[in-house]
Protein backbone atom coordinates (compact mmCIF):
# COMPACT_ATOMS: atom_id res chain seq x y z
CA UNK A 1 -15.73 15.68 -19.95
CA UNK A 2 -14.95 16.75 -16.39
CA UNK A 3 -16.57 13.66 -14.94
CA UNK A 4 -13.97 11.76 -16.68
CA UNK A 5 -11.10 13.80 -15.41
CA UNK A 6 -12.31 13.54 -12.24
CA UNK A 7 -12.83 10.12 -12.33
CA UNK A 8 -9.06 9.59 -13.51
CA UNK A 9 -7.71 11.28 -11.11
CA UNK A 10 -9.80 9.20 -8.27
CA UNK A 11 -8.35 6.32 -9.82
CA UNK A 12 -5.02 7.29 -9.71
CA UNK A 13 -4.86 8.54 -6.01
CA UNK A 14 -6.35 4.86 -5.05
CA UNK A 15 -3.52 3.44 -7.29
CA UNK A 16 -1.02 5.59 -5.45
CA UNK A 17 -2.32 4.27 -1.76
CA UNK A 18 -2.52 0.82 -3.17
CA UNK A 19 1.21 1.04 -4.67
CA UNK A 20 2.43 3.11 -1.26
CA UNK A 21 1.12 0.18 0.72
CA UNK A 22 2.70 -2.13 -1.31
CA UNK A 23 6.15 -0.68 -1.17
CA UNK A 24 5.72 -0.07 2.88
CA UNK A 25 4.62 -4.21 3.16
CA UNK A 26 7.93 -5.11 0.95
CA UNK A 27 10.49 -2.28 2.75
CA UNK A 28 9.12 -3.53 5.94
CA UNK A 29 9.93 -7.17 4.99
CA UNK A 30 12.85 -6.08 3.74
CA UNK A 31 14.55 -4.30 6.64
CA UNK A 32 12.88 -7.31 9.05
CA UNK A 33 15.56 -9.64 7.06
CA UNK A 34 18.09 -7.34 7.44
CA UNK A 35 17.82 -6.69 10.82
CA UNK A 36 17.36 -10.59 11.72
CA UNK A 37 21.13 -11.10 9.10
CA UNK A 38 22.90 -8.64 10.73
CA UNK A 39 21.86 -9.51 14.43
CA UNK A 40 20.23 -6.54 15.45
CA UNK A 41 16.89 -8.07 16.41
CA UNK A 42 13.08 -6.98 15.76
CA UNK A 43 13.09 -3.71 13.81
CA UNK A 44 10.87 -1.19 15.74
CA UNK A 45 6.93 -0.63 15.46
CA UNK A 46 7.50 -3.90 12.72
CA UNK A 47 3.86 -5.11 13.54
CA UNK A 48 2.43 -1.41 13.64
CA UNK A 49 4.19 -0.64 9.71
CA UNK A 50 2.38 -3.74 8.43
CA UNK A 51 -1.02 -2.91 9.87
CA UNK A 52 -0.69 0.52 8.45
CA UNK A 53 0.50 -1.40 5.23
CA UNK A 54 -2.37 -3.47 5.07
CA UNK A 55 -4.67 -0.89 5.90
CA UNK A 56 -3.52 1.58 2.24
CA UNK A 57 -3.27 -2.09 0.48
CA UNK A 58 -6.88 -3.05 1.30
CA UNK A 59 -7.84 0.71 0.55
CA UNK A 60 -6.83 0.80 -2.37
CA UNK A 61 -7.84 -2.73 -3.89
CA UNK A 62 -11.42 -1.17 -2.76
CA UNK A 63 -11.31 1.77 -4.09
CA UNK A 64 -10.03 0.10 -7.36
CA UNK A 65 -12.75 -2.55 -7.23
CA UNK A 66 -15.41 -0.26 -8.47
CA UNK A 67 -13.56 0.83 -11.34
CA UNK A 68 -12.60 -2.48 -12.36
CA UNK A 69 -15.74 -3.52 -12.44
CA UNK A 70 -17.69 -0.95 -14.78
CA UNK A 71 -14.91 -1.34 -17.29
C-alpha cells in the first residue's frame, strides 16, 4: 500500500514540473507579444525563461513516460 502512495505522489510532482513548464513557455510567449504590441522591445532573459521552460517540460514528459507506459 505505501508503494502506491509513493508512487502517486512521484507522479504528481512530475505532473506539477511538467504543468509549471508549461505555464512558464505560454507566460513567456505571452508577455513576448505584449512587449513587441506595446513597443517596449525584447522582454528580458526571454531566451534564458524558455530554456528553463523547456528544461521542467522535457522533465516532466520523462518522468511521466515511465508511468505511462506500465499502465
Amino acid at each position: 500500500m505505501l508503494n502506491l502512495i509513493e508512487a502517486n505522489r512521484s507522479k504528481r510532482l512530475r505532473l506539477w514540473i511538467f504543468l509549471a513548464g508549461f505555464l512558464l513557455n505560454e507566460g513567456l510567449l505571452f508577455l513576448q507579444s505584449l512587449f513587441g504590441w506595446l513597443g517596449y522591445g525584447v522582454l528580458p532573459l526571454y531566451n534564458e525563461g524558455f530554456l528553463t521552460a523547456s528544461v521542467l517540460l522535457l522533465i516532466g514528459i520523462l518522468g511521466l513516460s515511465p508511468h505511462a507506459l506500465k499502465r
